[in-house]
Protein backbone atom coordinates (compact mmCIF):
# COMPACT_ATOMS: atom_id res chain seq x y z
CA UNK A 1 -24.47 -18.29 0.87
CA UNK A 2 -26.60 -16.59 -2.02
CA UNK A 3 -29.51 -14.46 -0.77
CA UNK A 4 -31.83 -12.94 -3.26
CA UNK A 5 -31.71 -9.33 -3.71
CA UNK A 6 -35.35 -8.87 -4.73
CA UNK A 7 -36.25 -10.29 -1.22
CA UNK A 8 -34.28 -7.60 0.51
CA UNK A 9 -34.87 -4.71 -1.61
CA UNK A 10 -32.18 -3.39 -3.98
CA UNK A 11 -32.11 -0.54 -2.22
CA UNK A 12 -30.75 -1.62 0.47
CA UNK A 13 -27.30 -1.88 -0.51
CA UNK A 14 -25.33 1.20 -1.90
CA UNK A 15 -24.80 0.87 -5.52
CA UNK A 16 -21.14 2.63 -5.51
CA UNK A 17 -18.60 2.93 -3.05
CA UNK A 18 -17.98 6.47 -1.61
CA UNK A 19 -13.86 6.86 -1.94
CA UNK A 20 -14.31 10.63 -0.74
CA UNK A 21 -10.89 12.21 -1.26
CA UNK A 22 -9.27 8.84 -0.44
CA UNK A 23 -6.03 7.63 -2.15
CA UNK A 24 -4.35 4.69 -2.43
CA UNK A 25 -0.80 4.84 -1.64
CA UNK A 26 1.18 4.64 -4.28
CA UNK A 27 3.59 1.83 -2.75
CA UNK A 28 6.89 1.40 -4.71
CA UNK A 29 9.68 0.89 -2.85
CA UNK A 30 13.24 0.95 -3.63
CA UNK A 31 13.18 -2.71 -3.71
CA UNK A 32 10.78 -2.61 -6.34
CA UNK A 33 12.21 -0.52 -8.59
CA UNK A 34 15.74 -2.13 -8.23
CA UNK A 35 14.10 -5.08 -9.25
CA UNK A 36 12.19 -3.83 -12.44
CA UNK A 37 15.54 -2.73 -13.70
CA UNK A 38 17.42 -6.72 -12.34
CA UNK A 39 14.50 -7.81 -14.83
CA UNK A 40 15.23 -5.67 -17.77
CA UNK A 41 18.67 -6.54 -17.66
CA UNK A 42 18.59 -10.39 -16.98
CA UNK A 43 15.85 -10.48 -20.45
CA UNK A 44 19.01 -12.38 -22.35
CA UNK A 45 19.37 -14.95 -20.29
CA UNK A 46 15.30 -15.88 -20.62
CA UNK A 47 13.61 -17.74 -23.29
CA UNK A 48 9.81 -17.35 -21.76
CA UNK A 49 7.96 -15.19 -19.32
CA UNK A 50 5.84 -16.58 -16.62
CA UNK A 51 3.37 -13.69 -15.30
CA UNK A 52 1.17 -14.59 -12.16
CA UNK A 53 -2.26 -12.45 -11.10
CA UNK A 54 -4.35 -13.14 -8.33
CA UNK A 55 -7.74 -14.99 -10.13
CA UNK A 56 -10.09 -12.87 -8.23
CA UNK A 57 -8.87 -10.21 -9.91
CA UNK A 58 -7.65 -10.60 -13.38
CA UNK A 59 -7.65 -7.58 -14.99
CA UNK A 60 -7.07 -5.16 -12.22
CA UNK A 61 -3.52 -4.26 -11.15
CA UNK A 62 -1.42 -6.01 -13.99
CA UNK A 63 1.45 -3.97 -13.74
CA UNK A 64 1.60 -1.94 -17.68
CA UNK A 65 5.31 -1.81 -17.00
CA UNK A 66 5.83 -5.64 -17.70
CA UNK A 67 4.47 -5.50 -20.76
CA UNK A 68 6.08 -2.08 -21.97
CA UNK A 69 9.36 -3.62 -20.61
CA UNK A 70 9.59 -7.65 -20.51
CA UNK A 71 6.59 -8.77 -23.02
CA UNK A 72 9.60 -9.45 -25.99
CA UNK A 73 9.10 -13.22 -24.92
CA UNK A 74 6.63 -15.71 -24.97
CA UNK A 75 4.82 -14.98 -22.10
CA UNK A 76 1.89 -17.47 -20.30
CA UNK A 77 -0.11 -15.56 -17.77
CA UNK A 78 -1.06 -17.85 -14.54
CA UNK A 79 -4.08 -17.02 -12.65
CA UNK A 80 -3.61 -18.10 -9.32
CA UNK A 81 -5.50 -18.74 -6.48
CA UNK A 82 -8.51 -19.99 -8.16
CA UNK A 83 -9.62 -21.96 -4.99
CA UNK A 84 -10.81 -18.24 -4.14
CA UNK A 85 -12.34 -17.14 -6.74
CA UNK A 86 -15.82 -17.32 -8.41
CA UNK A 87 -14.91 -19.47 -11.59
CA UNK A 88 -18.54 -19.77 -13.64
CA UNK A 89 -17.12 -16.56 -15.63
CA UNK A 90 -13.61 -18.31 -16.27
CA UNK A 91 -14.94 -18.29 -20.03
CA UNK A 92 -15.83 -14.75 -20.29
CA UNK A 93 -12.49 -13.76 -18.50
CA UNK A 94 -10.49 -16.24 -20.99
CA UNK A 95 -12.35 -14.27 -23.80
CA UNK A 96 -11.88 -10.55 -22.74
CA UNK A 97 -8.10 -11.62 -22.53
CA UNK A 98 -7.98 -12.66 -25.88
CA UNK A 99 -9.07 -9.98 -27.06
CA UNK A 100 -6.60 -8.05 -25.23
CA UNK A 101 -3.60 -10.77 -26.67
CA UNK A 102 -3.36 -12.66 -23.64
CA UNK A 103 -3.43 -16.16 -24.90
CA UNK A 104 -2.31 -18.13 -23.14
CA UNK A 105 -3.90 -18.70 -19.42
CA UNK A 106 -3.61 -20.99 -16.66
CA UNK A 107 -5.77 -21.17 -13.75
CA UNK A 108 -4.24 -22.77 -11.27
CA UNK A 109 -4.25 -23.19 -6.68
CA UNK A 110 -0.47 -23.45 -5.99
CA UNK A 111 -0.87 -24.04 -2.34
CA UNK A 112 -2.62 -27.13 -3.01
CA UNK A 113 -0.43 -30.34 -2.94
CA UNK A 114 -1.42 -31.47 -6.45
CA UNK A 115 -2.77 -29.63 -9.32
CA UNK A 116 -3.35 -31.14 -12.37
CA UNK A 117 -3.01 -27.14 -13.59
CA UNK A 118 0.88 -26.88 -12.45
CA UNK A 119 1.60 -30.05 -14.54
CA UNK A 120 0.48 -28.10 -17.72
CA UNK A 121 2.99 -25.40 -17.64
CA UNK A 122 5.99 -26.85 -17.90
CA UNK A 123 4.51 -29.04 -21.09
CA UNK A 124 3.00 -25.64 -22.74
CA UNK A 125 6.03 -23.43 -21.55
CA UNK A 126 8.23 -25.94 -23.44
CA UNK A 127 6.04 -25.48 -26.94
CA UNK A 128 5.73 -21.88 -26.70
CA UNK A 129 9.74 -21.32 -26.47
CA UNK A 130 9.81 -24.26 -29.12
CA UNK A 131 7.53 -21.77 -31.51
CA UNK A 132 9.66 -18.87 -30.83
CA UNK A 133 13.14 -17.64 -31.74
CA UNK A 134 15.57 -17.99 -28.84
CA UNK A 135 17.97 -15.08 -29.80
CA UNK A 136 21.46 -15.79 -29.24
CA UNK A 137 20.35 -18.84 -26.83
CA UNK A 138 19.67 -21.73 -29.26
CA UNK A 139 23.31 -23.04 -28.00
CA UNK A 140 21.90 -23.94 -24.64
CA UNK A 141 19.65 -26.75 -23.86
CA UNK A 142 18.13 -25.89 -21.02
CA UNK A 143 15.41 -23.11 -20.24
CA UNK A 144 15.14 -20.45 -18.44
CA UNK A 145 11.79 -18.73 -17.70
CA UNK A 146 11.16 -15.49 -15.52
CA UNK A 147 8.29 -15.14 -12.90
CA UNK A 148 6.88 -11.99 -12.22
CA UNK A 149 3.41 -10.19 -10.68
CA UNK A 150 2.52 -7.81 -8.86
CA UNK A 151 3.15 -8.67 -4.85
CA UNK A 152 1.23 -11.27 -2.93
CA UNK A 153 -0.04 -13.41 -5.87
CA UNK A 154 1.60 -16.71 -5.45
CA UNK A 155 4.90 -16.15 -7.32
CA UNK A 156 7.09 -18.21 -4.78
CA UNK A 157 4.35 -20.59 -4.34
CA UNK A 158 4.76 -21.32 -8.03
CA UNK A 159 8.39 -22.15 -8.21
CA UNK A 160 7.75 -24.20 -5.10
CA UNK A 161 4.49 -26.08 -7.11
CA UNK A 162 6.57 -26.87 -9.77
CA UNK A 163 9.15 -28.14 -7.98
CA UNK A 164 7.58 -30.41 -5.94
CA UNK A 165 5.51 -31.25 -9.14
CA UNK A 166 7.94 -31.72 -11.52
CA UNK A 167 11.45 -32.84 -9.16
CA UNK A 168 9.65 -34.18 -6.40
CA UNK A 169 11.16 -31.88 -4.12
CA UNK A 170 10.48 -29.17 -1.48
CA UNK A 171 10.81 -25.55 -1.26
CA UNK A 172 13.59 -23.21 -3.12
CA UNK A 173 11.58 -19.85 -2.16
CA UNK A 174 10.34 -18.36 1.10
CA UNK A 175 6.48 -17.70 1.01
CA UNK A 176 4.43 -15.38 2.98
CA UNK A 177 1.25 -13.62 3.55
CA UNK A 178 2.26 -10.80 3.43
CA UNK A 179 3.27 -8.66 -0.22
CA UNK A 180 7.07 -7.47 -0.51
CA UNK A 181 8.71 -11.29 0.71
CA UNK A 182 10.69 -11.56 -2.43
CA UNK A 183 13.38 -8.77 -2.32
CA UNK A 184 14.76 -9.19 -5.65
CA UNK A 185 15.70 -11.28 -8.63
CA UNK A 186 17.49 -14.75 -7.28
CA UNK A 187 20.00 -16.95 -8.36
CA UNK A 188 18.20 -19.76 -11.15
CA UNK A 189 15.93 -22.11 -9.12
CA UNK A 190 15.70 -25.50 -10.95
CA UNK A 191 12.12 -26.30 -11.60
CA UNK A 192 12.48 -29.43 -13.90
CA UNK A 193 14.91 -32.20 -15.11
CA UNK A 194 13.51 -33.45 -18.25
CA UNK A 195 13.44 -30.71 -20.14
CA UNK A 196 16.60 -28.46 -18.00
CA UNK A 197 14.60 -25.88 -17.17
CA UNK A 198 15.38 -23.52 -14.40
CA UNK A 199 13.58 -20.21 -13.27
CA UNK A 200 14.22 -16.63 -11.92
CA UNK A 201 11.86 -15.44 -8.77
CA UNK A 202 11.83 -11.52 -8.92
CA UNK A 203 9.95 -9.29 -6.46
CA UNK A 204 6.36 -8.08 -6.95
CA UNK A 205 6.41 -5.21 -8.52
CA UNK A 206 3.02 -2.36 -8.39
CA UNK A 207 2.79 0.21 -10.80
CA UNK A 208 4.53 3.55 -9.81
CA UNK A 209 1.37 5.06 -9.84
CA UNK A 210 -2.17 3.59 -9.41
CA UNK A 211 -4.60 5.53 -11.89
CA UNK A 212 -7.27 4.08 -10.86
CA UNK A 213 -8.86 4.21 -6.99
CA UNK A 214 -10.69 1.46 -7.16
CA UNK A 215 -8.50 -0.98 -8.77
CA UNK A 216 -6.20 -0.08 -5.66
CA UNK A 217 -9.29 -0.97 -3.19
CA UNK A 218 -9.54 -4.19 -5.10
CA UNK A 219 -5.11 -5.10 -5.01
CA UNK A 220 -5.65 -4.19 -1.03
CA UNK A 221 -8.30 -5.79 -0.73
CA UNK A 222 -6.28 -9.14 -2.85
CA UNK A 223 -3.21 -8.17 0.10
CA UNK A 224 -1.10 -6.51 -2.56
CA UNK A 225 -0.68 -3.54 -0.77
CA UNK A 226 0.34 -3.36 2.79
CA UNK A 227 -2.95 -3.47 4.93
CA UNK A 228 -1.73 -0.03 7.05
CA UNK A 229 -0.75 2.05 3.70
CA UNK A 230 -4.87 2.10 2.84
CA UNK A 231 -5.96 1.37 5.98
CA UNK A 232 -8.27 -1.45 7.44
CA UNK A 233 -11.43 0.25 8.36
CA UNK A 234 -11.32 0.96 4.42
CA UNK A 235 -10.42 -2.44 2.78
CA UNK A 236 -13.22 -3.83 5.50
CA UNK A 237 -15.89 -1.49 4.03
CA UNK A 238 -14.89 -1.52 0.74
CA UNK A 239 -15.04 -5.59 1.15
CA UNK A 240 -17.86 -5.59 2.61
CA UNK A 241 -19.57 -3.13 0.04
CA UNK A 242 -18.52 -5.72 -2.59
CA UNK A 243 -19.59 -9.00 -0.99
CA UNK A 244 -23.43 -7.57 -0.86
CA UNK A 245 -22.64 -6.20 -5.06
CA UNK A 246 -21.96 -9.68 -5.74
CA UNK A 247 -24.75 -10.82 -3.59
CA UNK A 248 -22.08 -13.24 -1.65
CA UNK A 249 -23.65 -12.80 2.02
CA UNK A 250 -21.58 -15.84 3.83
CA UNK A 251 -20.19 -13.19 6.29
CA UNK A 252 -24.08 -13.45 7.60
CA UNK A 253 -23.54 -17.20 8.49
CA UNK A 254 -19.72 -17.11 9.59
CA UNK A 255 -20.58 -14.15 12.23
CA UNK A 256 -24.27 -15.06 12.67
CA UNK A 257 -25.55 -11.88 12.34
CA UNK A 258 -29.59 -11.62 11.91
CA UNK A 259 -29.35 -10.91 7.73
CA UNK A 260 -27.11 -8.73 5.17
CA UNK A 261 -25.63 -5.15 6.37
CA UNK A 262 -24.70 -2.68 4.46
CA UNK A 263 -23.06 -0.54 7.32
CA UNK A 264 -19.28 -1.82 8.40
CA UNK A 265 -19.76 -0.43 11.97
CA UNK A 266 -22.63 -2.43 12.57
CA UNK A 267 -20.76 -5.29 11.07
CA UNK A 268 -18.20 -4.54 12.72
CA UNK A 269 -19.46 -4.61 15.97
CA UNK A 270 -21.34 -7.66 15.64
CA UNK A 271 -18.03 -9.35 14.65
CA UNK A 272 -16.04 -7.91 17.77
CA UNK A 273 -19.10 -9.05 20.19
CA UNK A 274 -18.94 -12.61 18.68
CA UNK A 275 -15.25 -13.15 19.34
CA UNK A 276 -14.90 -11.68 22.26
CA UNK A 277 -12.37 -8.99 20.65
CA UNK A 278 -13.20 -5.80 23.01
CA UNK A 279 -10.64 -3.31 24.68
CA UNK A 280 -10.66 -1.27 27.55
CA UNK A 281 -11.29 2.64 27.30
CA UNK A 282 -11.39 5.67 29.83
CA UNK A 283 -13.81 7.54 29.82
CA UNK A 284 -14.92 10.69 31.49
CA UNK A 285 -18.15 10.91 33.47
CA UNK A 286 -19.78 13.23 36.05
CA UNK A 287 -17.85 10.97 38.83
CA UNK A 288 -14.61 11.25 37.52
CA UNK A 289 -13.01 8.80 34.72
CA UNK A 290 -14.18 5.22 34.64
CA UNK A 291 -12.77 2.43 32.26
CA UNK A 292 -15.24 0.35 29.96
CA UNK A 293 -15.45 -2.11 27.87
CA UNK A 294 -15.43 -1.36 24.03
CA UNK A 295 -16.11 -3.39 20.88
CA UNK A 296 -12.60 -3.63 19.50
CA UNK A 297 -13.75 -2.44 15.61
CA UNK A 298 -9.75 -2.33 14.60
CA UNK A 299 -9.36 -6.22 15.31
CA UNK A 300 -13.15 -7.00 13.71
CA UNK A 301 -11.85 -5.55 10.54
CA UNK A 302 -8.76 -7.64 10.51
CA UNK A 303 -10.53 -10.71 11.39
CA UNK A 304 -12.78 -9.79 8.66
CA UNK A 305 -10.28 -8.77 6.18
CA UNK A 306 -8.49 -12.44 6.57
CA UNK A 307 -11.43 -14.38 6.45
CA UNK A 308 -11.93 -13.02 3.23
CA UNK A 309 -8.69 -14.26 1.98
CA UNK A 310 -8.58 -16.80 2.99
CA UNK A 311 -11.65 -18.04 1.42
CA UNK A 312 -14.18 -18.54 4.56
CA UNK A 313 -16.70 -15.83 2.92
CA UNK A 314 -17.34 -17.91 -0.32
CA UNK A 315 -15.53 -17.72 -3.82
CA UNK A 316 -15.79 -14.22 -5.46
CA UNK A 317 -15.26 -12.28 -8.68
CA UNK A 318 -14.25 -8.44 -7.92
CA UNK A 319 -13.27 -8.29 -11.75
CA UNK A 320 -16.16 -8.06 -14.35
């Protein structure tokens, strides 16, 4: 739903997002380190790397260290999940990663049953190891690639795509919604007869630090940080501060609320009302403590939060 801003008043909506003295959480577990360093060390036995990003976000949180560490391969960079994301600037995203020597991109939707997108990597991944020197593995005829990503991008759901795609089979890795599934590198997952190809799942893996505050709003916001770590009164704000920046206002339809909001309580509050999400509360009055009935803001935001994701609020952009 695309409501004009110049009927509303540009002034109605903030034009920045106040972080305060907010930080992300700089999530980076032991798992995640253990499996940076499974990575490093299982480079010989690869002949191309297969990075995945979320689409909606395809600059922010690509983790430096896999390029300071594993980019000594070919390397194809998959953008997942495009059936979320705003794709009329999927030219001017293609470009600006050219220019910062990513070329060679995929977009593709993993979850869905057929992609014409999943057939093309195993076809490309073949001619970029075919263009490239394969070290002390030009012995071996079959291929192994590496997937890696930051958490919650698809990575599973890729080695399952191709599977089914490619050996007509189901899945080899357990997915979830939630980031930090994958606890660290597996055994070889076959992917493909025709060429032998076979592939390593490895555990998202964040950056030890995040610089940048709101390039952490936007990998919460994605689920690549653990809702409770930045908390969900502050992805819901911060979501809904972006949805009315990108002029993307189908949150007004889905919770029927009388027009775009700029403040999350209100929001909020209209969301709890409409699904019934309230909880009980004592309070203290002149007659002595009475319980009452309270919007329920905590489960608004989460209902809120997951709508977002999983695409009911329209297709968006937070990149660009």
């Amino acid at each position: 739903m695309r409501v004009s801003l110049s009927s509303l008043g540009a002034a109605a909506f903030r034009t920045a997002f106040g972080f305060g003295q907010r930080e992300v959480a700089h999530w980076f577990p032991g798992h995640m380190a253990k499996g940076l360093k499974q990575m490093r060390a299982s480079l010989r036995k690869v002949d191309c790397i297969i990075e995945i990003h979320d689409a909606r976000i395809p600059f922010s949180g690509r983790n430096p260290l896999f390029q300071e560490n594993l980019d000594v391969r070919p390397h194809l960079l998959v953008l997942n999940k495009m059936d979320l994301a705003d794709t009329s600037k999927k030219w001017s995203i293609l470009k600006q990663l050219e220019r910062d020597g990513v070329k060679n991109v995929l977009f593709t939707d993993c979850l869905k049953q057929r992609d014409d997108s999943v057939k093309k990597i195993v076809p490309l991944v073949t001619e970029l190891i075919h263009n490239a020197s394969r070290f002390h593995r030009e012995e071996d005829r079959s291929y192994c690639l590496m997937v890696i990503g930051v958490p919650n991008v698809g990575k599973s759901s890729l080695i399952n795509a191709l599977r089914r795609t490619n050996l007509k089979k189901g899945k080899a890795s357990r997915v979830g919604g939630e980031p930090g599934i994958t606890k660290a590198v597996l055994t070889k997952i076959q992917v493909c007869e025709r060429p032998l190809m076979y592939l390593l799942d490895t555990p998202g893996v964040l950056p030890p630090k995040i610089e940048n505050i709101e390039t952490g709003m936007k990998l919460a916001l994605c689920g690549t940080i653990l809702d409770h770590l930045v908390g969900e009164d502050i992805i819901a704000d911060y979501l809904l501060f972006s949805l009315n920046r990108l002029q993307r206002f189908g949150y007004v339809e889905k919770y029927e609320l009388e027009g775009p909001c700029d403040d999350i309580q209100h929001v909020l509050k209209c969301i709890a009302v409409k699904l019934g999400k309230t909880q009980r509360v004592k309070a203290i009055t002149g007659i002595g403590d009475v319980t009452i009935k309270m919007p329920n803001y905590s489960a608004a935001a989460y209902d809120f939060i997951r709508a977002f994701r999983k695409g009911e609020l329209g297709k968006v952009m937070l990149d660009g």
